[in-house]
Structures are given as C-alpha cells and as structure tokens.
N, C-alpha and C. Protein backbone atom coordinates (compact mmCIF):
# COMPACT_ATOMS: atom_id res chain seq x y z
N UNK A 1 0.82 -1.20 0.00
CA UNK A 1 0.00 0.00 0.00
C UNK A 1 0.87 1.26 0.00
N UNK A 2 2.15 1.14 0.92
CA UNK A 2 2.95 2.41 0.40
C UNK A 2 3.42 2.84 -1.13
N UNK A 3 3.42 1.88 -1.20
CA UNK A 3 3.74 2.49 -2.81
C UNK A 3 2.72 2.93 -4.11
N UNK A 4 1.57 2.76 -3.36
CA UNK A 4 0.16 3.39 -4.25
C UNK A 4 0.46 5.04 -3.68
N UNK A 5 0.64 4.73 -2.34
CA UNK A 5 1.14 6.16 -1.48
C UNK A 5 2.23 7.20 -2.29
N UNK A 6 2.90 6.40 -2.34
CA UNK A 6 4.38 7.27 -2.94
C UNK A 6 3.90 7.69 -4.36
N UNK A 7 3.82 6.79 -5.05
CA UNK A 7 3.22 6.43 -6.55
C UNK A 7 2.28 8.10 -6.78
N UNK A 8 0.82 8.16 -6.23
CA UNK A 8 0.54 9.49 -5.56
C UNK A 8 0.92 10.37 -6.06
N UNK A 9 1.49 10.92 -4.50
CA UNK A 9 2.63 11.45 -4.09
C UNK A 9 3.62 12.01 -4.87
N UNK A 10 4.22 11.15 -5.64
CA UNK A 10 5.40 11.68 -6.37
C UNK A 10 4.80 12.10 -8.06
N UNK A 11 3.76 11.28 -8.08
CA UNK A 11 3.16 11.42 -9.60
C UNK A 11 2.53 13.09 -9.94
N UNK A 12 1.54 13.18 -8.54
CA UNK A 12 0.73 14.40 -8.43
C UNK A 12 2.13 15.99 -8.28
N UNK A 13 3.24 15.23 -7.26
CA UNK A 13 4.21 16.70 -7.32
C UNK A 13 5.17 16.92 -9.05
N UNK A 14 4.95 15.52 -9.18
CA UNK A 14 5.72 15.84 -10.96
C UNK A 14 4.96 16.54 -11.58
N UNK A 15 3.48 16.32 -11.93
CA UNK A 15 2.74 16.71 -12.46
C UNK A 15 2.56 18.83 -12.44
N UNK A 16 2.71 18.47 -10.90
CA UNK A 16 2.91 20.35 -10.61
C UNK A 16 4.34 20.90 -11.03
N UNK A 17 5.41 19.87 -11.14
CA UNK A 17 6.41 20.30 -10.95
C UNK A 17 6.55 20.61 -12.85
N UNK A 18 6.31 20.10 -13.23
CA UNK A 18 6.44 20.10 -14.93
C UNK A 18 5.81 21.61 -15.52
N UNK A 19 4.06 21.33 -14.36
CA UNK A 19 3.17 23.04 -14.79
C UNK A 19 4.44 23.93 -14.26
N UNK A 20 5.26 23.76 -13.41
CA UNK A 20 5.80 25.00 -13.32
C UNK A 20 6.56 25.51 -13.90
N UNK A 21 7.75 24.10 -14.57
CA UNK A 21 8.52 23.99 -15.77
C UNK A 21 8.09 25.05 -17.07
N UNK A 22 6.82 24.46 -17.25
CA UNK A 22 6.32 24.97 -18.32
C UNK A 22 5.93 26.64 -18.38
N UNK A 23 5.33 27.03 -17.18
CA UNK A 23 4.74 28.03 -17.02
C UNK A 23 5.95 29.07 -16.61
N UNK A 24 7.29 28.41 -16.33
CA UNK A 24 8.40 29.86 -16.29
C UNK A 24 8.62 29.96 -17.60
N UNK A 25 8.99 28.65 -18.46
CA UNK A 25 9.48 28.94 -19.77
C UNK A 25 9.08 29.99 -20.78
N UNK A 26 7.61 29.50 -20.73
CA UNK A 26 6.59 30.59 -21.54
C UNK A 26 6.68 32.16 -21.14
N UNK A 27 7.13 32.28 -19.65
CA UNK A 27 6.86 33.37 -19.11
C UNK A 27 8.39 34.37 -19.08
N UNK A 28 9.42 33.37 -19.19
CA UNK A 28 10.55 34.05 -19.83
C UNK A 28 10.92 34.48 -21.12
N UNK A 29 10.64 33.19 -22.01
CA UNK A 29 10.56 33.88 -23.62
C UNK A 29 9.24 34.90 -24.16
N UNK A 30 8.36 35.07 -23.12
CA UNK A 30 7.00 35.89 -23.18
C UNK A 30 8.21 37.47 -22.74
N UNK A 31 8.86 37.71 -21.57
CA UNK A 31 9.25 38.34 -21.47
C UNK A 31 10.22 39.30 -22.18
N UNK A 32 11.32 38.00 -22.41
CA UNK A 32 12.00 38.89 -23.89
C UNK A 32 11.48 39.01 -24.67
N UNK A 33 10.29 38.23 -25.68
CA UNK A 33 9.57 39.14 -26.49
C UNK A 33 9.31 40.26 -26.32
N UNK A 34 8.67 40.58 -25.31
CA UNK A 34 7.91 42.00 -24.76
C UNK A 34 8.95 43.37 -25.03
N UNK A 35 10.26 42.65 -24.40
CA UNK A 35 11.14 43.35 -24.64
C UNK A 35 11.96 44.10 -26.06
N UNK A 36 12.23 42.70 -26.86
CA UNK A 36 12.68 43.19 -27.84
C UNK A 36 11.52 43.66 -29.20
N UNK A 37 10.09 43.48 -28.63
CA UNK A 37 8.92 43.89 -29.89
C UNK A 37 9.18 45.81 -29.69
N UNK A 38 9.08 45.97 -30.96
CA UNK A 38 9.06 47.11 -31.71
C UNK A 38 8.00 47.21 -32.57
N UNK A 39 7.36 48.06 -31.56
CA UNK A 39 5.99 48.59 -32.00
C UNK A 39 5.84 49.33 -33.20
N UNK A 40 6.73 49.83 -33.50
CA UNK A 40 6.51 50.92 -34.71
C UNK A 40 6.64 49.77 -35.94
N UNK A 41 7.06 48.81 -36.12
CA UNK A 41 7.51 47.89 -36.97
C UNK A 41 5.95 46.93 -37.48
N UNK A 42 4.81 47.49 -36.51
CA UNK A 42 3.53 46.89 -36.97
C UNK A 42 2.45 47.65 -37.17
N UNK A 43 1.77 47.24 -38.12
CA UNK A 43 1.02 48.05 -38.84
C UNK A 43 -0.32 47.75 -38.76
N UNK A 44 -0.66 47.45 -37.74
CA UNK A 44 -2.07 46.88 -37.54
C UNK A 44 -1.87 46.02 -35.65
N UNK A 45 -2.57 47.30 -35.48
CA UNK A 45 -3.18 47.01 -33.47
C UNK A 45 -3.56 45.44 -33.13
N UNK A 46 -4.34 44.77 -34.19
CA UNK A 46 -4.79 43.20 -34.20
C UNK A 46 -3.56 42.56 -34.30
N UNK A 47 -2.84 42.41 -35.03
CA UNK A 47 -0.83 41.72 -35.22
C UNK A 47 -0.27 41.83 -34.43
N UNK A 48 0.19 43.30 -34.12
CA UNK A 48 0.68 43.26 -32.37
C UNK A 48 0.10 42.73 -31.22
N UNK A 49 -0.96 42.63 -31.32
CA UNK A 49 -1.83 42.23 -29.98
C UNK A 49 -1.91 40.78 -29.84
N UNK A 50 -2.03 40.24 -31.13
CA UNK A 50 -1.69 38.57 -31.30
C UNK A 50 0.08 38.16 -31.27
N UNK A 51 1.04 39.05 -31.65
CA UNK A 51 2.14 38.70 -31.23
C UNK A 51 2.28 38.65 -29.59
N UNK A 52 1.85 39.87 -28.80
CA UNK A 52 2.41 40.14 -27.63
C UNK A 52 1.71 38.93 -26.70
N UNK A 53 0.32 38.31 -27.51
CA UNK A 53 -0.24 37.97 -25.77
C UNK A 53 0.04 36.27 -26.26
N UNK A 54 0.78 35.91 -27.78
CA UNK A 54 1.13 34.71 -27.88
C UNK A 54 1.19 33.57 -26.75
N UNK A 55 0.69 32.25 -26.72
CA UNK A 55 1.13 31.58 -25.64
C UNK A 55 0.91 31.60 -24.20
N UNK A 56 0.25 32.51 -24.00
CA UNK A 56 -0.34 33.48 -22.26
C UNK A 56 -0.94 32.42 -21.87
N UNK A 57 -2.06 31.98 -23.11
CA UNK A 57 -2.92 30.64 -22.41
C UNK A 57 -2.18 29.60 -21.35
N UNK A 58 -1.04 29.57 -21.70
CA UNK A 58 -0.04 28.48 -20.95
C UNK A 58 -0.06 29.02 -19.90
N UNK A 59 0.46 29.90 -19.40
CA UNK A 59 0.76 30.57 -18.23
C UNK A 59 -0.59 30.71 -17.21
N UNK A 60 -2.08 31.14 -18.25
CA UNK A 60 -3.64 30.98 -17.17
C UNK A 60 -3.69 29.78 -16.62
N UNK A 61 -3.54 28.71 -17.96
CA UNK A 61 -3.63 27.68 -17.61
C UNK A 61 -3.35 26.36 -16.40
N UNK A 62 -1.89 26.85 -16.04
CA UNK A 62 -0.95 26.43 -14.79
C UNK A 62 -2.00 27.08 -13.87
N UNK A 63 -1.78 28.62 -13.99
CA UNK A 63 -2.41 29.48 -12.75
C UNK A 63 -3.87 28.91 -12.07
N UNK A 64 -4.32 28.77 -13.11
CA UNK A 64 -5.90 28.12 -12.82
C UNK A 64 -6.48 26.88 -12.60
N UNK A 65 -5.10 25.90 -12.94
CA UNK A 65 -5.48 24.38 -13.06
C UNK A 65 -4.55 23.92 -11.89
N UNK A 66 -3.52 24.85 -11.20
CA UNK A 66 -2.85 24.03 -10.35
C UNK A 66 -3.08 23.95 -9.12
N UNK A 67 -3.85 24.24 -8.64
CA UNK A 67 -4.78 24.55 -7.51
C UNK A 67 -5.51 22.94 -6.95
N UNK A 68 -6.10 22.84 -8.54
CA UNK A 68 -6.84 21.55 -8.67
C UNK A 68 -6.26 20.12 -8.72
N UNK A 69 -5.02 20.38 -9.17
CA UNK A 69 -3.96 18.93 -9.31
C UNK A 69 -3.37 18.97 -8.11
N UNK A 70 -3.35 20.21 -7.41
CA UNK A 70 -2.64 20.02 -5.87
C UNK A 70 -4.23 18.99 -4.92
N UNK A 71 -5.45 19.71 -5.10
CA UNK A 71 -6.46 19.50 -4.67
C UNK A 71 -6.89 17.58 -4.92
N UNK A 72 -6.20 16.98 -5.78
CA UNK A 72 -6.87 15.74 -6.17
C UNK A 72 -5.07 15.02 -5.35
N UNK A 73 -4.40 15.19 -5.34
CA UNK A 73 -3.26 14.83 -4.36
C UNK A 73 -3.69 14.67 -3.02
N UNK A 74 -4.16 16.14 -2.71
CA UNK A 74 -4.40 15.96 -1.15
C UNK A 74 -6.43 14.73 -1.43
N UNK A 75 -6.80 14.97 -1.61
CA UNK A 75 -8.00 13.66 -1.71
C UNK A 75 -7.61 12.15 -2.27
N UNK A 76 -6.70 12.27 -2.61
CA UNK A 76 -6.15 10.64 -3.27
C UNK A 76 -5.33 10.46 -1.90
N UNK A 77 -4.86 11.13 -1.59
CA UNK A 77 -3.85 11.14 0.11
C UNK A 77 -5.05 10.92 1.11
N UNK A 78 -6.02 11.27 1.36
CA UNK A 78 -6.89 11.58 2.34
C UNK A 78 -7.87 9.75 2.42
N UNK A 79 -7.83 9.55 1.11
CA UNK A 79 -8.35 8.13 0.75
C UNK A 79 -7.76 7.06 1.11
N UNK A 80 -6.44 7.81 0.78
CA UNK A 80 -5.38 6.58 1.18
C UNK A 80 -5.44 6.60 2.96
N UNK A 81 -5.44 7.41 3.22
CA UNK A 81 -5.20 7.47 4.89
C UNK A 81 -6.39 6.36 5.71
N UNK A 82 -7.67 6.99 5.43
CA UNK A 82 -8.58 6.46 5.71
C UNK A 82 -8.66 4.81 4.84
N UNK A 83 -8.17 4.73 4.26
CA UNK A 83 -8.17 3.03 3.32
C UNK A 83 -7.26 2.34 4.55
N UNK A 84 -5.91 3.25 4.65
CA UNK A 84 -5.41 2.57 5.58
C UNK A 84 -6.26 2.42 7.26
N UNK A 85 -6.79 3.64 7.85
CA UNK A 85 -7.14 3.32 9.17
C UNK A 85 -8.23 1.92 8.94
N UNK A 86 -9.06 1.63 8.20
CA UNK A 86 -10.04 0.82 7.45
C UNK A 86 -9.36 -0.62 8.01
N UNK A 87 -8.41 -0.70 6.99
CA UNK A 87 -7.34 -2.03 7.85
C UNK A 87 -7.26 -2.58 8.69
N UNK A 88 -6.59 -1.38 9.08
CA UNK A 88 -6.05 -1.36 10.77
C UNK A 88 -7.09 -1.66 12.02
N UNK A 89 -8.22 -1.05 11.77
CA UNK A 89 -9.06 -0.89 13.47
C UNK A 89 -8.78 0.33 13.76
N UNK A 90 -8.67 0.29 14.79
CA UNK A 90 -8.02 1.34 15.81
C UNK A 90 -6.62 1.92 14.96
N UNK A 91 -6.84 3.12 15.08
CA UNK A 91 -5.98 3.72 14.70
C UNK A 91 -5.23 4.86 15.72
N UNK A 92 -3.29 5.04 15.29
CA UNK A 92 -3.03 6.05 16.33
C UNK A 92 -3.40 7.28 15.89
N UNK A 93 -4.31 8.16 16.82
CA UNK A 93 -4.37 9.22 16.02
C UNK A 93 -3.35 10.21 15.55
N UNK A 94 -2.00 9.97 16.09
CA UNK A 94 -0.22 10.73 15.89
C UNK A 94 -0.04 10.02 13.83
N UNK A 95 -0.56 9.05 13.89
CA UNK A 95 -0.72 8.09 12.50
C UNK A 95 -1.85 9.12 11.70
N UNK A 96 -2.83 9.01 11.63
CA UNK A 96 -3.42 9.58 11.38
C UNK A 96 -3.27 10.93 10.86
N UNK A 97 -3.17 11.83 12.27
CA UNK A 97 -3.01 13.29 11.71
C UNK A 97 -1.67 13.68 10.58
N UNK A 98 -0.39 12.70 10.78
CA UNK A 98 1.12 12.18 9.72
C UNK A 98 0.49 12.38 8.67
N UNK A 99 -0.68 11.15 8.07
CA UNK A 99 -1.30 11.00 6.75
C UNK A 99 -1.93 12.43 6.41
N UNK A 100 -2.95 12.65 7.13
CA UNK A 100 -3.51 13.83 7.00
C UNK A 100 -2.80 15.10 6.37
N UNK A 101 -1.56 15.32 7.13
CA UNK A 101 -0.64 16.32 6.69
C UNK A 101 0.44 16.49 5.19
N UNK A 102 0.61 14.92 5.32
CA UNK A 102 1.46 14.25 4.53
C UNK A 102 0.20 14.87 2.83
N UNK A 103 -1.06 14.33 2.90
CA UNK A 103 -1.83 14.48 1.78
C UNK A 103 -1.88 15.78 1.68
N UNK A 104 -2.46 17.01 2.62
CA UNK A 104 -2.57 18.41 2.63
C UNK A 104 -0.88 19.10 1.91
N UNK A 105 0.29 17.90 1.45
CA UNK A 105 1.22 18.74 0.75
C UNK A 105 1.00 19.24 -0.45
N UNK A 106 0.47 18.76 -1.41
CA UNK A 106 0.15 18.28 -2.18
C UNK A 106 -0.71 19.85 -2.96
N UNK A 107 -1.50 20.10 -1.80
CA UNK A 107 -2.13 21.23 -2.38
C UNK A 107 -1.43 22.58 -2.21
N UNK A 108 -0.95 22.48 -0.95
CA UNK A 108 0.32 24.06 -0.75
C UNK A 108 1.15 23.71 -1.93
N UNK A 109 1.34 22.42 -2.35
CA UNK A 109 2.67 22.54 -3.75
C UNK A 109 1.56 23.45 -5.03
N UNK A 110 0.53 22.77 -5.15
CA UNK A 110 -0.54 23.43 -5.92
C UNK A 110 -0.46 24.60 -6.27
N UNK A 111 -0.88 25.25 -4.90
CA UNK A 111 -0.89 26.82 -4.83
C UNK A 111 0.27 27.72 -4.91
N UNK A 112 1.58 26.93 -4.60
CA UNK A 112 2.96 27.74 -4.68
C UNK A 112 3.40 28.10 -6.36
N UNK A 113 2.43 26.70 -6.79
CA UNK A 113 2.83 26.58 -8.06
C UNK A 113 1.55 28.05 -9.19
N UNK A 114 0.92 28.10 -8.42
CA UNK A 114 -0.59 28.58 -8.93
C UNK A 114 -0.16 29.95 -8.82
N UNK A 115 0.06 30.52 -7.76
CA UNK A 115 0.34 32.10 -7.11
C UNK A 115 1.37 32.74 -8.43
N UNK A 116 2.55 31.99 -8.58
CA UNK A 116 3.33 32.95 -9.05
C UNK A 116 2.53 32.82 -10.89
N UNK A 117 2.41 32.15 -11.13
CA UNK A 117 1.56 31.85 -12.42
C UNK A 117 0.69 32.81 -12.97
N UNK A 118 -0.08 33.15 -12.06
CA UNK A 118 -0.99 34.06 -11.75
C UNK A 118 -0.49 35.37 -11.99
N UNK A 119 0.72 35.64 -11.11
CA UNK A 119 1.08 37.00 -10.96
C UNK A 119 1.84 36.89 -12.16
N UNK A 120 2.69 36.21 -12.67
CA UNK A 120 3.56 36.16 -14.13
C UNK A 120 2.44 36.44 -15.04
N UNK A 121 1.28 35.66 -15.57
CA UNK A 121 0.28 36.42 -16.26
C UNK A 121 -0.34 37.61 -16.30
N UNK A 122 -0.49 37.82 -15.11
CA UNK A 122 -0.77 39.57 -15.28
C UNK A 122 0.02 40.34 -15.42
N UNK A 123 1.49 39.95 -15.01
CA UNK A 123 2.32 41.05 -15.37
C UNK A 123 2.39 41.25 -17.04
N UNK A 124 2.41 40.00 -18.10
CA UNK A 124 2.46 40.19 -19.05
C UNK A 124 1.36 41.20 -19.65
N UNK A 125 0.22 40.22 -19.10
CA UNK A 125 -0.93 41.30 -19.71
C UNK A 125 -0.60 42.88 -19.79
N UNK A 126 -0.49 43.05 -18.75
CA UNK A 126 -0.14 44.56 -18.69
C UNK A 126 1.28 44.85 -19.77
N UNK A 127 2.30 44.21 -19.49
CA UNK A 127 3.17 44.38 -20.19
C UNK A 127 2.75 44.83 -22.08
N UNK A 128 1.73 44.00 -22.75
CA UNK A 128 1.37 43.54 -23.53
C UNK A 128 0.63 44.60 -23.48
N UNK A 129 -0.26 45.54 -22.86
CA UNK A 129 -1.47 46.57 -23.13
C UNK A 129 -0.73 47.50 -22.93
N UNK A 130 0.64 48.30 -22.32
CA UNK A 130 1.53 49.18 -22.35
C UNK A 130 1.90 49.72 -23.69
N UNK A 131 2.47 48.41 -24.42
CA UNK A 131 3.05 48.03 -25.43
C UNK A 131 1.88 48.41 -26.68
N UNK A 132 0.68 48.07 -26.73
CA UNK A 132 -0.44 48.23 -27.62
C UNK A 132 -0.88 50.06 -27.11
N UNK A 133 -0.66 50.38 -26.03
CA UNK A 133 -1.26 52.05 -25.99
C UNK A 133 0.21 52.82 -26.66
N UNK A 134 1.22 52.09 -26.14
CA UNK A 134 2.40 52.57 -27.19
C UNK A 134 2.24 52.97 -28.83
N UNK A 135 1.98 51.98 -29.23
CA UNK A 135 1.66 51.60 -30.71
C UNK A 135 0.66 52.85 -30.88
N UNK A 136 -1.03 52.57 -30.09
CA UNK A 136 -1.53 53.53 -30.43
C UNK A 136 -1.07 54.76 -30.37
N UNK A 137 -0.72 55.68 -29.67
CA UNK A 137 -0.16 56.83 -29.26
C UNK A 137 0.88 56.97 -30.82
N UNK A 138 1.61 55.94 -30.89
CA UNK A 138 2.62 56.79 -32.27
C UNK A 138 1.87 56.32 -33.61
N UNK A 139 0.93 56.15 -33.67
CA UNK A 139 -0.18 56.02 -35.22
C UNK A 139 -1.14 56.39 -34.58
N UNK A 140 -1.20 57.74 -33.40
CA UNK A 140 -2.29 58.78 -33.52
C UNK A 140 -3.69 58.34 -32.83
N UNK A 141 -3.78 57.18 -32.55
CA UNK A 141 -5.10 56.84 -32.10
C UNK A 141 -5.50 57.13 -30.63
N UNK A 142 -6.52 57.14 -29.95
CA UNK A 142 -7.21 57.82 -28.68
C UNK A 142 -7.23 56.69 -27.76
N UNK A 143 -8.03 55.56 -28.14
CA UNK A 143 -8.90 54.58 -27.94
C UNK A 143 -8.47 53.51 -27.84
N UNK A 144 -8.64 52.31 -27.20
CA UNK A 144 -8.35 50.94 -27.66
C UNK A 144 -9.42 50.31 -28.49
C-alpha cells in the first residue's frame, strides 16, 4: 500500500512540478519578447496584440489548473489514509493526523505553483497593453 502512497505522491508533485517547468518557460521567452517587440515595426493594433499575448494561455492555464492537481493529491492522500485506518481498526491518532498532513502537501505545492503563475500572467498582460497604448499613441489613435 505504500507504494500506491508514494506512486501518488510523487506522480501528483511531478505533475505540478512540470506546470511549473512549463509556465516559467513561456513566461521568460513571453518576457523577452515584450522586450525586444518594436511597435513601430507593426502596422495593424490586431498583429501586435496577437504577437504580444502569444502563448499566455499556458501561463492561465498552470495558474488556474494548479490549484486543482494540488487539490486531487491531497484527496487521493486523504483516501489513502482512511483506506489505511479501514485495515487497521483502531488507529493512532499521531498516525493519522502524519497522513492527514502528509496528503494536505500536495495542495500548498498546488498553490505555490498557482500564485506565481498568476502574478507572471498579469504582469504580461499589462506588459502587452503598455506596449499596444504605445503603438496607439505613435499612429495617432485615442482609444483601444
């Protein structure tokens, strides 16, 4: 049974650990884009706006979904705990509250992974609507 445990465990933190992989990558080459785009070089507000926010989906995506892959860790942990007291009988409750805690990792990895995701996406956004009032402002326009 430990190793359905670990199995888990290690499957559910890869799983976060990869969204996070993924979600700096995007959010670093999102960055030097931002950086090296030259607004004056496009000729249409729709082109720039599809260059700058390229790929972002990746970055919501982590932000919004990792919450939930932390969330099914800590309940596959919580199952397991209780599968085990099930077994057992009597259980110690020092045993118990171990499992308990042990599953509740699962989701703080979630959210550590979720938070900065979050904040890396909005910074782009903004980055990305700076960049588009730029554009407007030197081809004269008011408005978005």
């Amino acid at each position: 049974m430990e190793w359905i445990h670990s199995a888990i465990d290690y499957g559910i933190i890869g799983v976060l650990l990869a969204m996070s992989v993924l979600a700096v990558a995007v959010a670093i080459e999102r960055i030097l884009c931002h950086r090296r785009t030259r607004c004056e070089l496009y000729s249409d507000r729709k082109e720039l706006e599809l260059h700058l926010t390229r790929r972002l989906y990746v970055i919501a995506s982590v932000g919004s979904n990792a919450p939930y892959v932390g969330l099914l860790g800590t309940v596959l942990g919580i199952m397991l705990t209780f599968a085990s007291i099930g077994r057992q009988g009597l259980a110690d409750p020092g045993q118990i509250m171990s499992g308990l805690a042990l599953a509740l990792k699962a989701t703080a990895i979630g959210l550590l992974v979720a938070i900065p995701a979050v904040v890396l996406y909005n910074y782009l956004m903004r980055s990305a609507k700076e960049l588009m009032l730029k554009w407007e402002i030197g081809n004269g326009r008011e408005k978005l």
